[in-house]
Protein backbone atom coordinates (compact mmCIF):
# COMPACT_ATOMS: atom_id res chain seq x y z
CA UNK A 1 -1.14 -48.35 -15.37
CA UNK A 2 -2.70 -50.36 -18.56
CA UNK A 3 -5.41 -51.99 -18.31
CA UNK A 4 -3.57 -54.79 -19.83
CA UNK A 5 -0.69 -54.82 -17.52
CA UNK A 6 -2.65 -54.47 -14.22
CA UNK A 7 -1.88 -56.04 -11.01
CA UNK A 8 -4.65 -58.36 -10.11
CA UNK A 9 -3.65 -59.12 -6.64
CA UNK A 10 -4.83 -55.96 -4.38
CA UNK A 11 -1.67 -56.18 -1.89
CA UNK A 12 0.85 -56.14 -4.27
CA UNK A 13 -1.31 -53.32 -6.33
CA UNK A 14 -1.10 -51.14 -2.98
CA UNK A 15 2.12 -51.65 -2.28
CA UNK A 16 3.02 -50.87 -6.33
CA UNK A 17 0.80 -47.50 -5.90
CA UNK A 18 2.82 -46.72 -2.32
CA UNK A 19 5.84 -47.18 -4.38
CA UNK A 20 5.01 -44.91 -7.27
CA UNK A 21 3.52 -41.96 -5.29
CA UNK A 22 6.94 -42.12 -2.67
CA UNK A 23 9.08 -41.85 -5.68
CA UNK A 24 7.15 -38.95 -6.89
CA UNK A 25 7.24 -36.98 -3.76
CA UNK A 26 11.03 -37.88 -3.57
CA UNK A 27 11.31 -36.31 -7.28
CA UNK A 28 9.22 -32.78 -6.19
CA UNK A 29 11.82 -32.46 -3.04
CA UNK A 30 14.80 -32.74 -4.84
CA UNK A 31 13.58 -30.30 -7.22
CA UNK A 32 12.63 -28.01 -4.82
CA UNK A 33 15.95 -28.34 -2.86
CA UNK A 34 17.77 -27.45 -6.52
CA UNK A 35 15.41 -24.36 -6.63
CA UNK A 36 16.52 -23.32 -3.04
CA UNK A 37 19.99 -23.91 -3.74
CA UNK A 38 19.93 -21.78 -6.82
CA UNK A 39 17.82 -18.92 -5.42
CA UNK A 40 20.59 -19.06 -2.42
CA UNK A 41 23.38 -18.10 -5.39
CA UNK A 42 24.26 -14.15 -5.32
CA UNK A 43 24.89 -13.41 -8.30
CA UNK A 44 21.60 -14.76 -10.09
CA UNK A 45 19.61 -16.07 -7.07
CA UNK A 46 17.32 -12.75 -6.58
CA UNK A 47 16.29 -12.48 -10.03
CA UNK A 48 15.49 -16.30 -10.00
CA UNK A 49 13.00 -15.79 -7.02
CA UNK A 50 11.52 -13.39 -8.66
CA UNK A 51 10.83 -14.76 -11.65
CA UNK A 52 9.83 -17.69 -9.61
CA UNK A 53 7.37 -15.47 -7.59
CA UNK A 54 5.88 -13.65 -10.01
CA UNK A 55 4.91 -16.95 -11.77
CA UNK A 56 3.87 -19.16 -8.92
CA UNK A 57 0.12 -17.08 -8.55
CA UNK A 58 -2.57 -19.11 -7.51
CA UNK A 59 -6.21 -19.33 -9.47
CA UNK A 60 -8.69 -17.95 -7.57
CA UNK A 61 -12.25 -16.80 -8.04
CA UNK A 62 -11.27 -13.09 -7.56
CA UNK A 63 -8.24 -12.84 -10.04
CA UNK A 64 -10.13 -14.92 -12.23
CA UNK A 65 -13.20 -12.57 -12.37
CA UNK A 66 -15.24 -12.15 -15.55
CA UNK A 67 -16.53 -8.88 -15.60
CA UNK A 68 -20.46 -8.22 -16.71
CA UNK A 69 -20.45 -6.87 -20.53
CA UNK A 70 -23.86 -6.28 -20.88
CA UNK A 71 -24.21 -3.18 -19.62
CA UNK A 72 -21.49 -0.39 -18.97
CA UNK A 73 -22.00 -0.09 -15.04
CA UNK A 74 -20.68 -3.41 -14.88
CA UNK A 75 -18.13 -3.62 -17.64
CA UNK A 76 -14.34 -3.83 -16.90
CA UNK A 77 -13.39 -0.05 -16.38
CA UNK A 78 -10.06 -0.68 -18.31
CA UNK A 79 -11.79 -1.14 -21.11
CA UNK A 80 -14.12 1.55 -20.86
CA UNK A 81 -11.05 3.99 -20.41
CA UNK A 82 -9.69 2.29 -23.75
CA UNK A 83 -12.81 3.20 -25.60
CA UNK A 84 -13.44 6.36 -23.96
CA UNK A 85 -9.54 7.34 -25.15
CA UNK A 86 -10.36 5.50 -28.84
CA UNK A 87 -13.81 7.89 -29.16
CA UNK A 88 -11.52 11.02 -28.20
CA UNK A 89 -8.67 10.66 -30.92
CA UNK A 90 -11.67 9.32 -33.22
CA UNK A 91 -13.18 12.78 -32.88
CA UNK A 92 -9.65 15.04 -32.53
CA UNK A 93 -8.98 13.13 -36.18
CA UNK A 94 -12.83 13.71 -37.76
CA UNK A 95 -12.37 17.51 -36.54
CA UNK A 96 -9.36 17.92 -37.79
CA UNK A 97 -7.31 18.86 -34.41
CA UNK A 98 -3.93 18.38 -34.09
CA UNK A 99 -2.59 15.26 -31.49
CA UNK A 100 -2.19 16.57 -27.64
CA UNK A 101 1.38 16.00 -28.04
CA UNK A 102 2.09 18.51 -30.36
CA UNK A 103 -0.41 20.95 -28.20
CA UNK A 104 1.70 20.48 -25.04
CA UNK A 105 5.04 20.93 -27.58
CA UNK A 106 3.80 24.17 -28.56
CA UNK A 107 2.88 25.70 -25.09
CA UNK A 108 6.32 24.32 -23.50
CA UNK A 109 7.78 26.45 -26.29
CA UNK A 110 5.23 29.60 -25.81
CA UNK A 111 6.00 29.15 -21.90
CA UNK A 112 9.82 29.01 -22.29
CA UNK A 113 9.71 32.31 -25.04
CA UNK A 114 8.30 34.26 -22.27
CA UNK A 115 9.83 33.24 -19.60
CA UNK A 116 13.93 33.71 -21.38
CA UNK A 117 14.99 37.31 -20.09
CA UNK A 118 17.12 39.62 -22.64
CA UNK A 119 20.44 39.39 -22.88
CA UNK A 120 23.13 41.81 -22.51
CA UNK A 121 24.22 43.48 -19.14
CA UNK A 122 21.87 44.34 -16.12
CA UNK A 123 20.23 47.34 -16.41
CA UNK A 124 20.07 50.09 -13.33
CA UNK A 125 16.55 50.38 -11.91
CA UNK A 126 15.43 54.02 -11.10
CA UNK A 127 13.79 54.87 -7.71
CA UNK A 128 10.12 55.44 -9.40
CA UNK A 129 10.17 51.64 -10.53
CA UNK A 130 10.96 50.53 -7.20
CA UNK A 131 8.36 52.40 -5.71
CA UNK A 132 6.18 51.25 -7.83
CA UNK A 133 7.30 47.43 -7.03
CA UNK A 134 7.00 48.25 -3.36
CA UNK A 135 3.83 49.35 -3.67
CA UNK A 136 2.70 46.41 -5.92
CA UNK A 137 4.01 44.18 -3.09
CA UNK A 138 2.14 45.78 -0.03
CA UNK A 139 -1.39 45.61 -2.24
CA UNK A 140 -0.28 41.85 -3.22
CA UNK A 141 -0.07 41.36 0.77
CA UNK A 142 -2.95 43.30 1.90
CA UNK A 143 -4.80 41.11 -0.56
CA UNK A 144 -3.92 37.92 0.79
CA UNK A 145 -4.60 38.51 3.99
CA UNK A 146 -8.13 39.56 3.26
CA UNK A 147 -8.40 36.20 1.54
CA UNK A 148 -7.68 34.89 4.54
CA UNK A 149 -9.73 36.21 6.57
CA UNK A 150 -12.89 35.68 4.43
CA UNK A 151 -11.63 32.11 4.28
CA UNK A 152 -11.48 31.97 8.09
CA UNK A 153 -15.02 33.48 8.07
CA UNK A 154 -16.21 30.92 5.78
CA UNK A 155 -14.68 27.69 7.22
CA UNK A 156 -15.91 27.48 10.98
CA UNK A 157 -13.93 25.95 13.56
CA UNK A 158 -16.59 23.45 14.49
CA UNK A 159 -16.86 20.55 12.15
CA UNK A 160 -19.79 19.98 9.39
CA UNK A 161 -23.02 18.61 11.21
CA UNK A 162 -24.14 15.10 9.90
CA UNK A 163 -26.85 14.36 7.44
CA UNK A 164 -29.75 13.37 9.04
CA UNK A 165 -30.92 9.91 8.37
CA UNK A 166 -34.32 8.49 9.00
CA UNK A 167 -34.77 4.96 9.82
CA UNK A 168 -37.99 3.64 9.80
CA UNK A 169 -38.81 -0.63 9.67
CA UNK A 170 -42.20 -2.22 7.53
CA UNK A 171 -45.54 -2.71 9.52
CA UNK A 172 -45.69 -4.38 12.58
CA UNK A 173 -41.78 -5.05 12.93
CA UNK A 174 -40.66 -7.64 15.82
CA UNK A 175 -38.41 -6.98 18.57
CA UNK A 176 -35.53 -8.24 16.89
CA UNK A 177 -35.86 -5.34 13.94
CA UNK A 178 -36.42 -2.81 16.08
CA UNK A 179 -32.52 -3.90 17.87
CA UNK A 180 -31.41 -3.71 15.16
CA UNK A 181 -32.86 -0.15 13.92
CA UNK A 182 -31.27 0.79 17.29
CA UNK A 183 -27.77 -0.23 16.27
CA UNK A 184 -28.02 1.28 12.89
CA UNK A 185 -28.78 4.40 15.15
CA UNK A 186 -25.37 4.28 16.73
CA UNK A 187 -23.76 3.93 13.45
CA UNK A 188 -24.98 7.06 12.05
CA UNK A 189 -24.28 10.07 13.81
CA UNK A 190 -27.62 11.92 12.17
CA UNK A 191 -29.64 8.76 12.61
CA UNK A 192 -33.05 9.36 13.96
CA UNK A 193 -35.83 6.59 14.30
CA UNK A 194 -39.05 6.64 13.24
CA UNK A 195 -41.72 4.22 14.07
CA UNK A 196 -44.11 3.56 11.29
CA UNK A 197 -47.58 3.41 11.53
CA UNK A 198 -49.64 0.30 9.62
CA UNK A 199 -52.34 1.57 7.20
CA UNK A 200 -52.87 4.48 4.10
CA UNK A 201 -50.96 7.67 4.24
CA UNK A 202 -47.22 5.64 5.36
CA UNK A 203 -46.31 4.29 2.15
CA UNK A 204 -42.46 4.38 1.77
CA UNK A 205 -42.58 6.92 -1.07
CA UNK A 206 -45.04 8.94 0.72
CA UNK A 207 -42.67 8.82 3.74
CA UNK A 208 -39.71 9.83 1.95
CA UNK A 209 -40.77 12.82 0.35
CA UNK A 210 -41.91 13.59 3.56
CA UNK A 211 -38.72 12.96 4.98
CA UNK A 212 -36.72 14.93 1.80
CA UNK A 213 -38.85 18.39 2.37
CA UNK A 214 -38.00 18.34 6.09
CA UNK A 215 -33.87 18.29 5.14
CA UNK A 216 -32.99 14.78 5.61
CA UNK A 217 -30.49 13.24 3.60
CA UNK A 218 -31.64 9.80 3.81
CA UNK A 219 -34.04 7.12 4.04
CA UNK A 220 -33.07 3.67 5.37
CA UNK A 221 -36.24 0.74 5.45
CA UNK A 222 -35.56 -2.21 7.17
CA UNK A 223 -38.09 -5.21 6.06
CA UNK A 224 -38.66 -7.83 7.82
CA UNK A 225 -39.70 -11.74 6.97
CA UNK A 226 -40.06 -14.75 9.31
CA UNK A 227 -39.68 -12.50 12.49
CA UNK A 228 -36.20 -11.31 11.51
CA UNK A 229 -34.91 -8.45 9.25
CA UNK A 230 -34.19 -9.95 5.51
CA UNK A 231 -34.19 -6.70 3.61
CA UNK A 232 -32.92 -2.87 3.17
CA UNK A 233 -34.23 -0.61 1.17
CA UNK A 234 -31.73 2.97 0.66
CA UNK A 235 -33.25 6.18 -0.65
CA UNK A 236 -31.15 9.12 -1.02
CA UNK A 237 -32.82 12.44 -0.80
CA UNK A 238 -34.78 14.31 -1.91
CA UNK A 239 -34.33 13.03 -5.43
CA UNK A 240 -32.92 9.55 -5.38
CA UNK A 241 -32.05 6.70 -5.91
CA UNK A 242 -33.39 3.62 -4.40
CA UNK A 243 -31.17 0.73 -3.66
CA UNK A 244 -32.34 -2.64 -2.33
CA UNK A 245 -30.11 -4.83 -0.54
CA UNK A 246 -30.89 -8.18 0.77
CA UNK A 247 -29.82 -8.87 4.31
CA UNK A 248 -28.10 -11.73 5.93
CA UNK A 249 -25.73 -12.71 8.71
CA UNK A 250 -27.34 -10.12 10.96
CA UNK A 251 -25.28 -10.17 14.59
CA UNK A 252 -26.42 -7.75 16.96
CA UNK A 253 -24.09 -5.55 19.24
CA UNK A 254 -24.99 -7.29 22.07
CA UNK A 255 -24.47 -10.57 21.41
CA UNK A 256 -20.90 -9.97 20.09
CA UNK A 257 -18.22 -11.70 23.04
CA UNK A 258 -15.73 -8.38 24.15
CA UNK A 259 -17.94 -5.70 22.25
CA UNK A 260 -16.81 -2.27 22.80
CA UNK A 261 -19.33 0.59 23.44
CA UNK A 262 -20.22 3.21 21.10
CA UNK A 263 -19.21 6.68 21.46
CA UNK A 264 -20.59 9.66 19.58
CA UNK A 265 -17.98 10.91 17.56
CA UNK A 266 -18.17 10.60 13.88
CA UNK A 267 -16.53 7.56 12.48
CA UNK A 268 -13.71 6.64 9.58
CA UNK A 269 -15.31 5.15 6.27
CA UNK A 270 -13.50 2.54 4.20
CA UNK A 271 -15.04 1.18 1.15
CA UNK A 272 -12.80 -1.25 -0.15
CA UNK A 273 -12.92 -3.35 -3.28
CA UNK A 274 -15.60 -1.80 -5.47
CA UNK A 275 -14.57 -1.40 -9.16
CA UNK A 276 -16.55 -0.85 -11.54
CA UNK A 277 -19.36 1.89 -11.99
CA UNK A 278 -22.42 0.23 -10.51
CA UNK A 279 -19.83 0.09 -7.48
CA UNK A 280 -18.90 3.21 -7.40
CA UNK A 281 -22.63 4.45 -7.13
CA UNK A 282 -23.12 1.68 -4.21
CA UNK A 283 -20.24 3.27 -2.73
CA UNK A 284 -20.95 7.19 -2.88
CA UNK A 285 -24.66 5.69 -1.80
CA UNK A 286 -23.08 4.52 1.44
CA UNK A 287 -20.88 7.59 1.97
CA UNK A 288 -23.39 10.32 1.86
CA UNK A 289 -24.81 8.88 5.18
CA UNK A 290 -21.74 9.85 6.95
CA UNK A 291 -20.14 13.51 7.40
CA UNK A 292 -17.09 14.48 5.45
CA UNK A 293 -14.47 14.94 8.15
CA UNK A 294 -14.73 12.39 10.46
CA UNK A 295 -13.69 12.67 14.47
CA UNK A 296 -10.12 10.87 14.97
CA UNK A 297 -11.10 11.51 18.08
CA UNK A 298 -12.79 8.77 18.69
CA UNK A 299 -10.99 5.67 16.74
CA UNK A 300 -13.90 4.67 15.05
CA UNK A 301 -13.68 3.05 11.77
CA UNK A 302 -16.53 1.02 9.71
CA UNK A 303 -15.81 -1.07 6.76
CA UNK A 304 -17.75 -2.06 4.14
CA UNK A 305 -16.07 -4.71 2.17
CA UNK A 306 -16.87 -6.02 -1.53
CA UNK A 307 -16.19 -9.49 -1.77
CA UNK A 308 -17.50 -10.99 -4.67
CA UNK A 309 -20.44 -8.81 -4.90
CA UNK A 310 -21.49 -9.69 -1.08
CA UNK A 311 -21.10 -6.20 1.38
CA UNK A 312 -19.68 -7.12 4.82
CA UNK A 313 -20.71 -4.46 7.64
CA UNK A 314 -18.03 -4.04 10.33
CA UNK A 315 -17.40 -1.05 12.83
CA UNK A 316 -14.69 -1.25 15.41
CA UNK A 317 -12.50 0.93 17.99
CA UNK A 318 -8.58 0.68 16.74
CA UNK A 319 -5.83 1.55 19.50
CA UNK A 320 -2.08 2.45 18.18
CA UNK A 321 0.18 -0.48 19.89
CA UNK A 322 3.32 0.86 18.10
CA UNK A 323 4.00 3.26 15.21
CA UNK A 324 3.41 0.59 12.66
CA UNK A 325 0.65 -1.61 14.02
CA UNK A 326 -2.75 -1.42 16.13
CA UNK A 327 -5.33 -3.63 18.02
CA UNK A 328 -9.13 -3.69 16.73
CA UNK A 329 -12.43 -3.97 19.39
CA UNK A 330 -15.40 -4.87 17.41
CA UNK A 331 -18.52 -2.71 18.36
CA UNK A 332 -20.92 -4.16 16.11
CA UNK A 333 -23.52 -4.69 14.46
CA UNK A 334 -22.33 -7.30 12.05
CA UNK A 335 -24.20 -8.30 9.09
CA UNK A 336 -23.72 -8.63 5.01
CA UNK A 337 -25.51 -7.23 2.29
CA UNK A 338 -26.29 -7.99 -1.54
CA UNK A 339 -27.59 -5.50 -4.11
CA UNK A 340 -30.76 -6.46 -5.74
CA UNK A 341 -31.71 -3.66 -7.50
CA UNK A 342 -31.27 -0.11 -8.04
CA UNK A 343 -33.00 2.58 -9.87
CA UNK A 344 -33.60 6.32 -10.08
CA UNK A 345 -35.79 9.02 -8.26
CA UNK A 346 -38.14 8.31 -5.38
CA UNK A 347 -40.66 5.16 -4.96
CA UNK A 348 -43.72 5.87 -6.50
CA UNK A 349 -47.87 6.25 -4.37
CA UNK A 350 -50.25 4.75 -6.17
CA UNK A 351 -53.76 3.75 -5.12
CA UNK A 352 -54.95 -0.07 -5.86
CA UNK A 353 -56.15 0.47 -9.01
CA UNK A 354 -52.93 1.70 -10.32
CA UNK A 355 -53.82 5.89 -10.45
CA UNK A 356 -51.99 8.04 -8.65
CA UNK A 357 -53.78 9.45 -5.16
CA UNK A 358 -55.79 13.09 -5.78
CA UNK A 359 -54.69 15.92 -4.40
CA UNK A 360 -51.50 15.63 -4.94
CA UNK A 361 -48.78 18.12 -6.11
CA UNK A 362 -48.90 16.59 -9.76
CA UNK A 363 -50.64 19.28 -12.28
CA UNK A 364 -52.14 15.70 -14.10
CA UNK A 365 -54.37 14.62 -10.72
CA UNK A 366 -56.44 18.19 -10.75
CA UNK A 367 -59.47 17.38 -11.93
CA UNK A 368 -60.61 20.55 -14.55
CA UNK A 369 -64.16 19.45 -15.40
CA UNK A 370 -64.88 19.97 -11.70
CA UNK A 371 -64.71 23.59 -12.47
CA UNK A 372 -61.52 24.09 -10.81
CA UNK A 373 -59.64 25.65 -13.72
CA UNK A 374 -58.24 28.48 -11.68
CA UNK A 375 -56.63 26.49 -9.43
CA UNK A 376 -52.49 27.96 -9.45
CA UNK A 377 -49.54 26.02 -7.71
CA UNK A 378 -49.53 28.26 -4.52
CA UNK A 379 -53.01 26.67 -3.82
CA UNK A 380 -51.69 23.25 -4.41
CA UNK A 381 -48.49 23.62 -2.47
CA UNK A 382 -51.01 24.84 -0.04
CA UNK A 383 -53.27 22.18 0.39
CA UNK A 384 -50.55 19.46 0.32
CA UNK A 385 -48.88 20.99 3.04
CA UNK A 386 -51.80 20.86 5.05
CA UNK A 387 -52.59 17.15 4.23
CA UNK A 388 -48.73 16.41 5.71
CA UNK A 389 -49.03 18.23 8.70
CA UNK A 390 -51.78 16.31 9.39
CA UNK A 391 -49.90 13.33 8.88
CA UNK A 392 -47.08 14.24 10.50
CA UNK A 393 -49.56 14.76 13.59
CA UNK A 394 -50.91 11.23 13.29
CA UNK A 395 -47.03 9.93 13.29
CA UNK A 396 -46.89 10.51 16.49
CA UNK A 397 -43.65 13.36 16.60
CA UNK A 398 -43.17 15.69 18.95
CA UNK A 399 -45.01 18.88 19.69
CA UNK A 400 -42.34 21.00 18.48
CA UNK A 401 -42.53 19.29 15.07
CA UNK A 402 -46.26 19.05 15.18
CA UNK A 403 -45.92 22.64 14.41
CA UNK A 404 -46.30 23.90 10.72
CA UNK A 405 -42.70 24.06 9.31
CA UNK A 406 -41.72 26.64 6.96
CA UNK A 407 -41.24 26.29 2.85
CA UNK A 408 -37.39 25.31 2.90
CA UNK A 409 -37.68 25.60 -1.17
CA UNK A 410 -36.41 21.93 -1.40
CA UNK A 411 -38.49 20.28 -4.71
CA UNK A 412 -39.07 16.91 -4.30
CA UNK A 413 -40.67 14.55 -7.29
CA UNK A 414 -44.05 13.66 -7.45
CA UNK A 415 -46.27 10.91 -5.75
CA UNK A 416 -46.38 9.46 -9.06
CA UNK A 417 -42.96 9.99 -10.26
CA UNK A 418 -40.95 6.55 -10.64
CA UNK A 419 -37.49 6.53 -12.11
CA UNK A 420 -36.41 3.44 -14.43
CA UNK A 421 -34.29 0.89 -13.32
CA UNK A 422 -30.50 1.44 -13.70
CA UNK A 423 -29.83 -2.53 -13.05
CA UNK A 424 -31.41 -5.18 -11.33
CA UNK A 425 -29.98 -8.73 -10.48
CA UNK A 426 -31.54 -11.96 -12.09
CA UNK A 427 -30.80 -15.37 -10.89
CA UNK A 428 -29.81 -15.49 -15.27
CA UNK A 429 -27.27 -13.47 -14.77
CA UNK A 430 -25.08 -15.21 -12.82
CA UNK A 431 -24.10 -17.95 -15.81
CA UNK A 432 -20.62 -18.48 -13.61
CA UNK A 433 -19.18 -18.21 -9.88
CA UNK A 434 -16.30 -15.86 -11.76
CA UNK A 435 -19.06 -13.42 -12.67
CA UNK A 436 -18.97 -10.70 -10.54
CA UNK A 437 -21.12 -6.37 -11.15
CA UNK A 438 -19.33 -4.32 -8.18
């Protein structure tokens, strides 16, 4: 209304504004009863629904997204397949090559030359080519089936064992972290715990090449701030990379209401919603800690959903109802997780002054003028497995581990050895709430 032509008294004003907003949702019901009527039509009334439909899509923050264009692990993957094709018929052109479609053109045609038989009548086959056919045949078979054998041989009945995972927590953890290292336990069918000693010798790059020697496949860190776990750090083995997630929403097993119990068959994995290539790497992260061929057996599934760059943990038990639909028991844990950072290779030992430790596997830390020239990589593969069996005897492991263990010829990097960053998160880069890098 104009400022000019505004009702002073406030009654009448209210009742004007009643009046005006009545008559306007009068006006949106009739035109959606002419709508309905018109979608109700059979001739036209299915194509108007449609039409309607595919219209009529809300704004949201996830079909809104704005995808990162600053680097290429978090660019829109259509438009990296756009430029990947542009770069290919770019170079076919420079080279001088002919377009694919005329390639395919001309081996349709070669295929189709050799495949037309002559033409004219049927020819009589003599008794020397059909032994010779016959005996073609029985090799053929007595090939296969040794192909299939060897193939039996090869692929056991039993299924693949898991990777083993180490889990290990920061100095001095609380009793809360070390629940929760349990749980993580159950979730990973190769899961073994380690508890980490406080002082020199544990560092977490120390511990993982440790850990990468002695054929584990991963490295999981759970950090801990204000008595409760706030952090993960992910190392896959033996050669990387590091991922550090922050944690949040952490719900125990236990204090879930109508928690089912764990069983030890290996679970189903579902990723879901990760897009572009810095997901992708977050998601093959997260599926090398789990076998292959999972267990049906057991009706296990965990979930780890992308929503808007947050990763929501959930494992439950699923049981068939009819042929189309199924009941869920949550087993728990529950908790979500953000990627802060990840780079490549192994965290890096360093001693306080910023030099990597002596003694170490690294040709640069031998010290020549000491009149150690002579020294050959035997000797130093030598001496640094003695220095980690005796701190593998000062972790506390069993005897049978105490022992020596033998070379298993997997190369690790060195102490000093620290890949570069292949992204990191930084409050800057978050300029909008549309602005989303899995």
């Amino acid at each position: 209304m104009a400022r000019d032509k505004k009702i002073k008294n406030a009654f009448k004003r209210s009742d004007e504004h009643r009046k005006s907003k009545r008559e306007k949702e009068q006006a949106k019901l009739a035109r959606r009863m002419e709508i309905k009527k018109a979608e109700k039509n059979k001739e036209n009334g299915a194509a108007l629904k449609a039409e309607r439909l595919a219209k009529n899509i809300p704004r949201t923050l996830d079909n809104t997204r704005q995808f990162d264009a600053t680097s290429y692990l978090t660019a829109d993957p259509a438009t990296l397949r756009d430029l990947e094709e542009k770069a290919a018929r770019a170079s076919r052109m420079v080279n001088g090559e002919e377009p694919e479609e005329d390639e395919e053109e001309e081996e349709e045609e070669s295929d189709e030359d050799e495949e037309m038989p002559e033409a004219g009548p049927s020819k009589q086959r003599t008794t020397r080519e059909n032994d010779a056919e016959e005996q073609e045949g029985d090799d053929d078979e007595e090939v296969e089936e040794e192909e299939e054998e060897q193939q039996q041989e090869i692929i056991p009945d039993q299924p693949m064992p898991p990777p083993k995972i180490l889990i290990t927590t920061s100095a001095s953890p609380c009793k809360l972290t070390y629940n929760f290292c349990d749980d993580l336990k159950n979730v990973f069918p190769g899961g073994e715990f380690f508890k980490r000693p406080r002082g020199r010798g544990y560092e977490i790059g120390r511990v993982a090449r440790w850990a990468g020697k002695r054929g584990y496949g991963a490295l999981i860190v759970v950090n801990e701030d204000h008595k409760a776990p706030n952090a993960i750090t992910l190392i896959n083995l033996p050669a990387g990379p590091t991922a550090y997630f922050k944690l949040s929403s952490v719900i125990p097993s236990a204090q879930i209401y109508g928690h089912a119990r764990p069983s030890p068959h290996s679970p189903e994995l579902i990723l879901n919603n990760f897009t572009t290539l810095l997901g992708h790497s977050v998601g093959r992260l997260f599926g090398s800690l789990f076998p292959p061929q999972p267990q049906f057996r057991g009706r296990q599934v965990v979930t780890l959903h992308n929503q808007r760059d947050f990763l929501f943990f959930r494992r439950h038990r699923y049981m068939f109802t009819s042929p189309t639909s199924a009941r869920l028991q949550e087993i728990g844990p529950r908790f979500t997780l953000k990627l802060r950072w990840l780079r490549n290779g192994l965290p890096s030992v360093t001693a306080p002054d910023g030099r990597a430790p002596a003694g170490e596997n690294d040709d640069e830390d031998v010290d020549v003028s000491s009149g150690e020239e002579d020294i050959d990589e035997a000797e130093l593969a030598a001496r640094e497995r003695k220095d980690e069996d005796e701190a593998m005897a000062e972790m506390g492991m069993p005897d049978k581990q105490k022992k020596p263990t033998k070379d298993t010829g997997i190369k690790v990097p060195g102490l000093a050895e620290q890949g570069e960053y292949e992204w990191k998160w930084k409050p800057k880069m978050e300029v909008s709430r549309r602005t989303f890098f899995l």
